[in-house]
Each structure stands twice: as structure tokens, then as C-alpha cells.
PDB file of N, CA and C in Angstrom:
ATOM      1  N   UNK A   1       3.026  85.730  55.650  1.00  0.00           N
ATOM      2  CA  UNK A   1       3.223  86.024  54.227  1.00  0.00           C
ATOM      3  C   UNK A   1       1.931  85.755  53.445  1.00  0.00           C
ATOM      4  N   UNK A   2       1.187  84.893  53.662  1.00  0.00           N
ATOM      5  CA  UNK A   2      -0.060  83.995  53.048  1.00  0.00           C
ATOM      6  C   UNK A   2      -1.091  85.022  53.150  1.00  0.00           C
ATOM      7  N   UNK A   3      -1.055  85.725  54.619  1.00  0.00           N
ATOM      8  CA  UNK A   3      -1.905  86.775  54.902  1.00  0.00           C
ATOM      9  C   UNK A   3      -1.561  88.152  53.852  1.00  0.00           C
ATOM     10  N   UNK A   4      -0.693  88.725  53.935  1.00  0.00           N
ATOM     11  CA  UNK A   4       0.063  89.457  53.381  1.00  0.00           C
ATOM     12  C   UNK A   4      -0.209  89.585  51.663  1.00  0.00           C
ATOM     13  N   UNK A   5      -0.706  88.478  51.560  1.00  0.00           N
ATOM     14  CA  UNK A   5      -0.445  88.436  49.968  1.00  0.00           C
ATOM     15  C   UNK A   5      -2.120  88.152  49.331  1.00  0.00           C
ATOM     16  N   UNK A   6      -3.418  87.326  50.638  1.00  0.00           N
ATOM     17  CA  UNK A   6      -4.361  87.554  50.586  1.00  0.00           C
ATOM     18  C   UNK A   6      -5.082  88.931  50.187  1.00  0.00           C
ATOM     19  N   UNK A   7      -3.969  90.040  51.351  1.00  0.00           N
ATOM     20  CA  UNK A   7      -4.557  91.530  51.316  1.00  0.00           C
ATOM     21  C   UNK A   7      -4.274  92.367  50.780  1.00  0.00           C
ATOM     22  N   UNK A   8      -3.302  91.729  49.511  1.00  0.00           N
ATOM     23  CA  UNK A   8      -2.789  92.488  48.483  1.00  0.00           C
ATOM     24  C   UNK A   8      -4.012  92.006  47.376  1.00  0.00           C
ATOM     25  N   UNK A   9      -3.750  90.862  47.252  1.00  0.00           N
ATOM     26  CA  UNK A   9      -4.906  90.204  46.071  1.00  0.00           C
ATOM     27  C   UNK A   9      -6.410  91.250  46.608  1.00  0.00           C
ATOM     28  N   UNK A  10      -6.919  91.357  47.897  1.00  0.00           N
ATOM     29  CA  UNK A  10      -8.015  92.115  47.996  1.00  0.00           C
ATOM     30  C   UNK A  10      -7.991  93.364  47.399  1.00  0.00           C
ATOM     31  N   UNK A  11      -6.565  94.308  47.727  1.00  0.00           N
ATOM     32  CA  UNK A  11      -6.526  95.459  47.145  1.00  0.00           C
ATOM     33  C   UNK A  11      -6.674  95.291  45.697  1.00  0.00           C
ATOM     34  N   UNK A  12      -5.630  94.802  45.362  1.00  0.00           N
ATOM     35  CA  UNK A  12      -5.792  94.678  43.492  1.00  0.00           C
ATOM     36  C   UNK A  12      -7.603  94.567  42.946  1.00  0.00           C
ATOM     37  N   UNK A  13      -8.275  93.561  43.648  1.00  0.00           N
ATOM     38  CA  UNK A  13      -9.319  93.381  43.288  1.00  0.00           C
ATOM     39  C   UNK A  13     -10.184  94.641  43.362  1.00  0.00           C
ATOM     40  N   UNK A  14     -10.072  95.300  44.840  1.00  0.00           N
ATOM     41  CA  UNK A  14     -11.014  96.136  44.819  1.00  0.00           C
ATOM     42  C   UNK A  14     -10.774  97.720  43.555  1.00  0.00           C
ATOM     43  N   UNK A  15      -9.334  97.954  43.479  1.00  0.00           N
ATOM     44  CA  UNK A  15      -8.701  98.838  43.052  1.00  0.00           C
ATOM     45  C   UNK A  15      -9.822  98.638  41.099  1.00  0.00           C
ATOM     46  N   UNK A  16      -9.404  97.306  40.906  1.00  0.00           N
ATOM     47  CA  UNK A  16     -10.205  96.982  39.297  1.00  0.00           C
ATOM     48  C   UNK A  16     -11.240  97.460  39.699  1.00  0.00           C
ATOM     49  N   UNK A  17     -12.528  97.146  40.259  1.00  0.00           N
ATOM     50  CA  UNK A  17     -13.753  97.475  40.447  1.00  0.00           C
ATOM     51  C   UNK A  17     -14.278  98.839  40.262  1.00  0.00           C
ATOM     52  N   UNK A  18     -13.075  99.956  41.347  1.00  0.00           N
ATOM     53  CA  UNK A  18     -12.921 100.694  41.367  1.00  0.00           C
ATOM     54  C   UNK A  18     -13.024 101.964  40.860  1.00  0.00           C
ATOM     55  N   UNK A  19     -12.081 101.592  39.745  1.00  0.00           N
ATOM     56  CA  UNK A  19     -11.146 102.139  38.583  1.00  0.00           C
ATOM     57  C   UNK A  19     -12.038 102.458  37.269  1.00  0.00           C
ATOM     58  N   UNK A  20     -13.081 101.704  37.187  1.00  0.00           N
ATOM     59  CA  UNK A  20     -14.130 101.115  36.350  1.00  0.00           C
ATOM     60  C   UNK A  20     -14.992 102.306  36.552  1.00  0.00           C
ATOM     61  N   UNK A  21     -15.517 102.524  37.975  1.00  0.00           N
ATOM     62  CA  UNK A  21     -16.574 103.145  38.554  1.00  0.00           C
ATOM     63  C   UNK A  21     -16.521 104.780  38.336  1.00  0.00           C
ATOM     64  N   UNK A  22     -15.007 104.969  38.822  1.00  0.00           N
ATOM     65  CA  UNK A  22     -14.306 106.570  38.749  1.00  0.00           C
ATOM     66  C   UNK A  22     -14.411 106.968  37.372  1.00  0.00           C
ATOM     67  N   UNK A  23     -14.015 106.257  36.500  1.00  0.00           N
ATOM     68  CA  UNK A  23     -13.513 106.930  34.907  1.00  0.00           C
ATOM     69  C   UNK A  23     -14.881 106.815  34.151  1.00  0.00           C
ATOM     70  N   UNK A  24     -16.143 106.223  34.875  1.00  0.00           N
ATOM     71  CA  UNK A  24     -17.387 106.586  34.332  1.00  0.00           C
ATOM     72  C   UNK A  24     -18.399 107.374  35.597  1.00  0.00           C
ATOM     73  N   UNK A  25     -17.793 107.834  36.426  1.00  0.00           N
ATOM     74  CA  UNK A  25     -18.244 109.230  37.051  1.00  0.00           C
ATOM     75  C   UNK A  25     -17.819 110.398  36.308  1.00  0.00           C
TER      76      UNK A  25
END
């Protein structure tokens, strides 16, 4: 579960970064 919820927190994180990058392409 601990894992599970690490590699969600990664997604979320990367998804912000992301999201940022796209809508100023």
C-alpha cells in the first residue's frame, strides 16, 4: 500500500510539472 501510494504521489507530482509545461507550449 505504502508503495502504491509513493507512485501515486510521483504521478501527481510529475502530472503538476507537466501541466505547466503543455499549456505554455
Amino acid at each position: 500500500m505504502r508503495v502504491l501510494g509513493g507512485r501515486c504521489g510521483a504521478l501527481l507530482a510529475c502530472l503538476l510539472l507537466v501541466l505547466p509545461v503543455s499549456e505554455a507550449n
